[in-house]
Protein backbone atom coordinates (compact mmCIF):
# COMPACT_ATOMS: atom_id res chain seq x y z
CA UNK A 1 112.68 78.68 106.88
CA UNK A 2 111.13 81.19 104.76
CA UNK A 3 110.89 79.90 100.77
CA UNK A 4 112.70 82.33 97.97
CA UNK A 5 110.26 84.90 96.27
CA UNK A 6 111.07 85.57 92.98
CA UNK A 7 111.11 88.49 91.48
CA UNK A 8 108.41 88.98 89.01
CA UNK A 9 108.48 92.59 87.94
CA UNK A 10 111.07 95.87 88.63
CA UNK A 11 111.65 99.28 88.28
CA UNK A 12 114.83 100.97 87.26
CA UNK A 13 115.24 104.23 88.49
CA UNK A 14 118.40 105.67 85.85
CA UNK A 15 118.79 108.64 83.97
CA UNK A 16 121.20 107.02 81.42
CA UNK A 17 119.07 105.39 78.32
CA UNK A 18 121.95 103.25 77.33
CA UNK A 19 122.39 101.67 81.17
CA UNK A 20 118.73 101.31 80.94
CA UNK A 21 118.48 99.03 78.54
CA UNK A 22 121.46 97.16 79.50
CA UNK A 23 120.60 96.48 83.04
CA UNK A 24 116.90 95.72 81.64
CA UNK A 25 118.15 92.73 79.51
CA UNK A 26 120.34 91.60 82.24
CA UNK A 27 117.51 91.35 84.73
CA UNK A 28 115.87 89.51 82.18
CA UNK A 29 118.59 86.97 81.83
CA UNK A 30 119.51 86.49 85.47
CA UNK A 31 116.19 86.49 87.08
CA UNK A 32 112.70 85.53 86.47
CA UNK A 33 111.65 89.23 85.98
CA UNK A 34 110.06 89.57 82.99
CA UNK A 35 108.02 93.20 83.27
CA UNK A 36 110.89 96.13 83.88
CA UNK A 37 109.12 99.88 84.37
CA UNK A 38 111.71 102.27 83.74
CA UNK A 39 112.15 105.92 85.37
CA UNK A 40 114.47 108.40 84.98
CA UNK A 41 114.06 110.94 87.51
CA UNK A 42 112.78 110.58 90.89
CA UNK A 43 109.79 112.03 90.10
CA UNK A 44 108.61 110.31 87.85
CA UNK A 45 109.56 107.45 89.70
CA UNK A 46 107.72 107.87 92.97
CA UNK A 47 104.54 108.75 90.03
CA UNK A 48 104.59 105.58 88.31
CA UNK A 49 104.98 103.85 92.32
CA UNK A 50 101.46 105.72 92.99
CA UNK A 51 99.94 103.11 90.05
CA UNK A 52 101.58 99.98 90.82
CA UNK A 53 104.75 98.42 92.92
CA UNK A 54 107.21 96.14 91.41
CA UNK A 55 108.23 93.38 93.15
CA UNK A 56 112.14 95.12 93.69
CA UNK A 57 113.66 98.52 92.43
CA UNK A 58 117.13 99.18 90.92
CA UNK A 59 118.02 102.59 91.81
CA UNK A 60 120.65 104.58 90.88
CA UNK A 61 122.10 107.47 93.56
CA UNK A 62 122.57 109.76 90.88
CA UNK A 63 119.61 111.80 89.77
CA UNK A 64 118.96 115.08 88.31
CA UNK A 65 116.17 115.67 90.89
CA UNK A 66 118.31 114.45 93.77
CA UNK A 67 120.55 114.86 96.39
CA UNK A 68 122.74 112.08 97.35
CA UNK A 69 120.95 109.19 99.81
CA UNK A 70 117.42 111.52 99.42
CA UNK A 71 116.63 109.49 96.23
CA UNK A 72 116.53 106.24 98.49
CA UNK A 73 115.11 107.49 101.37
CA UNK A 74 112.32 108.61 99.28
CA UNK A 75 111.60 105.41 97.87
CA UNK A 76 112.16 103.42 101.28
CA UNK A 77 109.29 105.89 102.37
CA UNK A 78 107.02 105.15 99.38
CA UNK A 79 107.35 101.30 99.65
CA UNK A 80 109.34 100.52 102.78
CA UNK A 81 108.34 97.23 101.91
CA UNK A 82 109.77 96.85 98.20
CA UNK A 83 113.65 95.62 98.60
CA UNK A 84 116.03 98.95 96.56
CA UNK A 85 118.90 97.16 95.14
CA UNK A 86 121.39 100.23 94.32
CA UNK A 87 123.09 99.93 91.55
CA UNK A 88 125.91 102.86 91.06
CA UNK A 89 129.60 103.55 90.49
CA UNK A 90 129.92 105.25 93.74
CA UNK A 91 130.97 101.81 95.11
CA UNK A 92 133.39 102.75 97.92
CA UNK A 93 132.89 101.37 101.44
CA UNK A 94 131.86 103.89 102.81
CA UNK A 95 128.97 104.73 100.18
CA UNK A 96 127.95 101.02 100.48
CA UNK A 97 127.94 101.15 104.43
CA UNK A 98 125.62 104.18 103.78
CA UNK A 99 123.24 102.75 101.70
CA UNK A 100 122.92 99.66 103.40
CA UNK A 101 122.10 102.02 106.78
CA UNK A 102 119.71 103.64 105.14
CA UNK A 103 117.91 100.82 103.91
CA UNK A 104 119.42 99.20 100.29
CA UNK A 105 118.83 95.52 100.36
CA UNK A 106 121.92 95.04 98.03
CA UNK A 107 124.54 97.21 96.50
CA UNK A 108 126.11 96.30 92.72
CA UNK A 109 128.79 98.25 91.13
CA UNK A 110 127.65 99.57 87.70
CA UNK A 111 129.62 98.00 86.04
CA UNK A 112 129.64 94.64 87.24
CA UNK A 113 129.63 91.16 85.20
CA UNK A 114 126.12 89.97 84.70
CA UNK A 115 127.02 86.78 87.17
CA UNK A 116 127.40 89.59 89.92
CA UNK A 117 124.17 90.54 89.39
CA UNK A 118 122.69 86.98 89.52
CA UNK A 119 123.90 86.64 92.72
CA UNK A 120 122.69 89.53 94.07
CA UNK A 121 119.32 88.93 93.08
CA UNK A 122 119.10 85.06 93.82
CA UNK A 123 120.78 86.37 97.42
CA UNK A 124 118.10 88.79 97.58
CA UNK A 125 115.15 87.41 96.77
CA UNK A 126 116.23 84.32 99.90
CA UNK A 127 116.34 87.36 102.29
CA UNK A 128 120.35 88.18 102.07
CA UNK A 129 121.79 91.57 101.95
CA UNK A 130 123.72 91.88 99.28
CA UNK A 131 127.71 92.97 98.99
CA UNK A 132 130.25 93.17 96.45
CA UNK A 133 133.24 90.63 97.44
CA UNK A 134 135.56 93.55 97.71
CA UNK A 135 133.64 95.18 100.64
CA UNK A 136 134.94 95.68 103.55
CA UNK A 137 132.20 95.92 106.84
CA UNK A 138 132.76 99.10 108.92
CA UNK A 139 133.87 97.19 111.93
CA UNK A 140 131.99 100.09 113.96
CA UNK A 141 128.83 99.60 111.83
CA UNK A 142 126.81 100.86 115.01
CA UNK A 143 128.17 104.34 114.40
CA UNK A 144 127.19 106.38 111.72
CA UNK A 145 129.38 107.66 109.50
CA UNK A 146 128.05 111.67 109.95
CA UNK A 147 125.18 113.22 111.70
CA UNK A 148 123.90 113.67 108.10
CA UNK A 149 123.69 109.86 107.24
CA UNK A 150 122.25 108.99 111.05
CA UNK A 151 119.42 111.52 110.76
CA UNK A 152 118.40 109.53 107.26
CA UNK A 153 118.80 106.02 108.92
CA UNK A 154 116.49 107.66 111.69
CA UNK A 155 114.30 109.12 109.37
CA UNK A 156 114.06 105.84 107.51
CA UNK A 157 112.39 103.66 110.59
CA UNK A 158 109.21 105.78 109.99
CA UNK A 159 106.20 105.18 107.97
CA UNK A 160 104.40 106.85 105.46
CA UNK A 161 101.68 108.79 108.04
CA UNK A 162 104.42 109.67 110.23
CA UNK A 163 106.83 111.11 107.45
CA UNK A 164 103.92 113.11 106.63
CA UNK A 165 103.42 114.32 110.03
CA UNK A 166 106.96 115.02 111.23
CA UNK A 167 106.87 117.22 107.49
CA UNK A 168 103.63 119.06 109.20
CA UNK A 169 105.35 118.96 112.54
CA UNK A 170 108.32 120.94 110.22
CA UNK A 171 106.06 123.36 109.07
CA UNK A 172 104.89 124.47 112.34
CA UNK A 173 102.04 123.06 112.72
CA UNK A 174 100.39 121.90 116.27
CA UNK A 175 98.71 118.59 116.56
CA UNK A 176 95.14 119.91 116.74
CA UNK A 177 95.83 121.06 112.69
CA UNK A 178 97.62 118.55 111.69
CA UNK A 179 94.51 116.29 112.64
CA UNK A 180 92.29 118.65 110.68
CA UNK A 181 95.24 118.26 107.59
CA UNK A 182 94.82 114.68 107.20
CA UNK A 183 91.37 113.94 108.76
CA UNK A 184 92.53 111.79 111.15
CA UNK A 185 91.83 112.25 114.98
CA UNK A 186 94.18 114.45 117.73
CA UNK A 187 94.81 111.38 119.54
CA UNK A 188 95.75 109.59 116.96
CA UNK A 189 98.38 112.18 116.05
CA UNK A 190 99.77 112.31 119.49
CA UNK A 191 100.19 108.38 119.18
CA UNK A 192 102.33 109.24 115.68
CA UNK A 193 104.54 111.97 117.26
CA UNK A 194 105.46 109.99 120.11
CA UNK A 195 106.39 107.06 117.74
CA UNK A 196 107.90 109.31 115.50
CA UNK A 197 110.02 110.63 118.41
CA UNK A 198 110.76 107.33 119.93
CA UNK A 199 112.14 106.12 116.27
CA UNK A 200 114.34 109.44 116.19
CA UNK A 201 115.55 108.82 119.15
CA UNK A 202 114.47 112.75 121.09
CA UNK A 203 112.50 114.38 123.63
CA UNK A 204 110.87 116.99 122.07
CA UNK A 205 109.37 118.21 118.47
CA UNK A 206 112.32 120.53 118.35
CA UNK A 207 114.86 117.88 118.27
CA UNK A 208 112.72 116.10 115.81
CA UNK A 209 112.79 118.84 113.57
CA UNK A 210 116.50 119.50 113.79
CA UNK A 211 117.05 115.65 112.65
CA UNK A 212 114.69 116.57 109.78
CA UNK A 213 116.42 119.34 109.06
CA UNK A 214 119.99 117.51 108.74
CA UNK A 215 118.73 115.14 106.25
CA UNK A 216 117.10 118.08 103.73
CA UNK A 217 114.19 115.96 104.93
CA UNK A 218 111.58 118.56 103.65
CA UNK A 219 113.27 118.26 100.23
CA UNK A 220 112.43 114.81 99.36
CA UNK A 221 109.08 114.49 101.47
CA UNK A 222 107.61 117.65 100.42
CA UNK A 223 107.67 116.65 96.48
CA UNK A 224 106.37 113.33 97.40
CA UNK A 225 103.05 112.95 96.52
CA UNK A 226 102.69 109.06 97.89
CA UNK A 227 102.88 110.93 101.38
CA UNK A 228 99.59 113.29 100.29
């Protein structure tokens, strides 16, 4: 059985000063964090990420600078290995199913007691997904909810190198440039696109670009610099 990591440091990704600070001393009090970066755009988020990565994020979905589920998709992409904990007021179950499709490791209503958010985090940090006791499972949680949220839970499976070459792929590009682009051999970007087709789940580039295109994928991956 794999032993508990705690959580030593986080990021909060809010655009509200006030919740900011709140949620910072909570963390404090019901964890063993003890060094909070703050963020309150994406931007400057997926910036500070390029420096350092906390050991969890605390995201809320709504951003200035994005666009629904983008803002988590973007930072799954970043550090698909960091657990998001989404913290928001959209807390119906269908927002939560979402999330959790996408990638969230836990979902807390804003404005939840401070024991909620002790057990999300202890659940957390011992592997758990985390749920508010009010949610109710989709009991078709195999099917996605729109072709909107699928192509993001696709889109999610892939790594950084092959976000950044399905965005080339996008842009028109053939495998012999893309190579050149990122200085990287042909064959290994024919190895990429058929992963990054296998993971989407299509035949062909064109497909591939059509999921891309349903999940505004060029506007979160294009403005990501950790992708460069």
């Amino acid at each position: 059985m794999t032993s508990p990591v705690a959580f030593r440091s986080a990021m909060i990704v809010d655009d509200h000063p006030l919740f900011l600070d709140a949620l910072s001393m909570t963390l404090r009090t019901v964890s063993d964090i003890d060094e909070i970066a703050t963020a309150d755009t994406m931007e400057s988020a997926l910036s500070q990420l390029e420096g350092a990565t906390p050991d969890v994020i605390v995201l809320d979905l709504n951003l200035p600078d994005v666009n629904g589920l983008d803002g988590l998709i973007r930072l799954k992409t970043a550090v698909p290995s960091t657990p998001v904990v989404v913290v928001s007021s959209m807390a119906d179950n269908r927002m939560i199913t979402s999330t959790l499709r996408v990638g969230a490791s836990g979902f807390v209503p804003k404005h939840s007691k401070r024991e909620v958010f002790r057990e999300a985090f202890d659940a957390i940090q011992n592997g758990t997904v985390f749920t508010p006791e009010n949610y109710v499972p989709n009991t078709d949680a195999d099917s996605p909810q729109n072709n909107a949220e699928e192509a993001l839970a696709r889109l999610g499976l892939l790594t950084k190198q092959q976000a950044r070459i399905l965005q080339l792929i996008c842009a028109g590009k053939l495998n012999k440039q893309i190579a050149y682009d990122l200085s990287i051999a042909e064959t290994t970007v024919k190895a990429h696109v058929t992963a990054i087709m296998r993971k989407l789940g299509v035949q062909s580039r064109t497909q591939a670009v059509l999921i891309a295109q349903e999940a505004n994928f060029a506007n979160f991956v294009a403005s990501d610099n950790t992708l460069a």
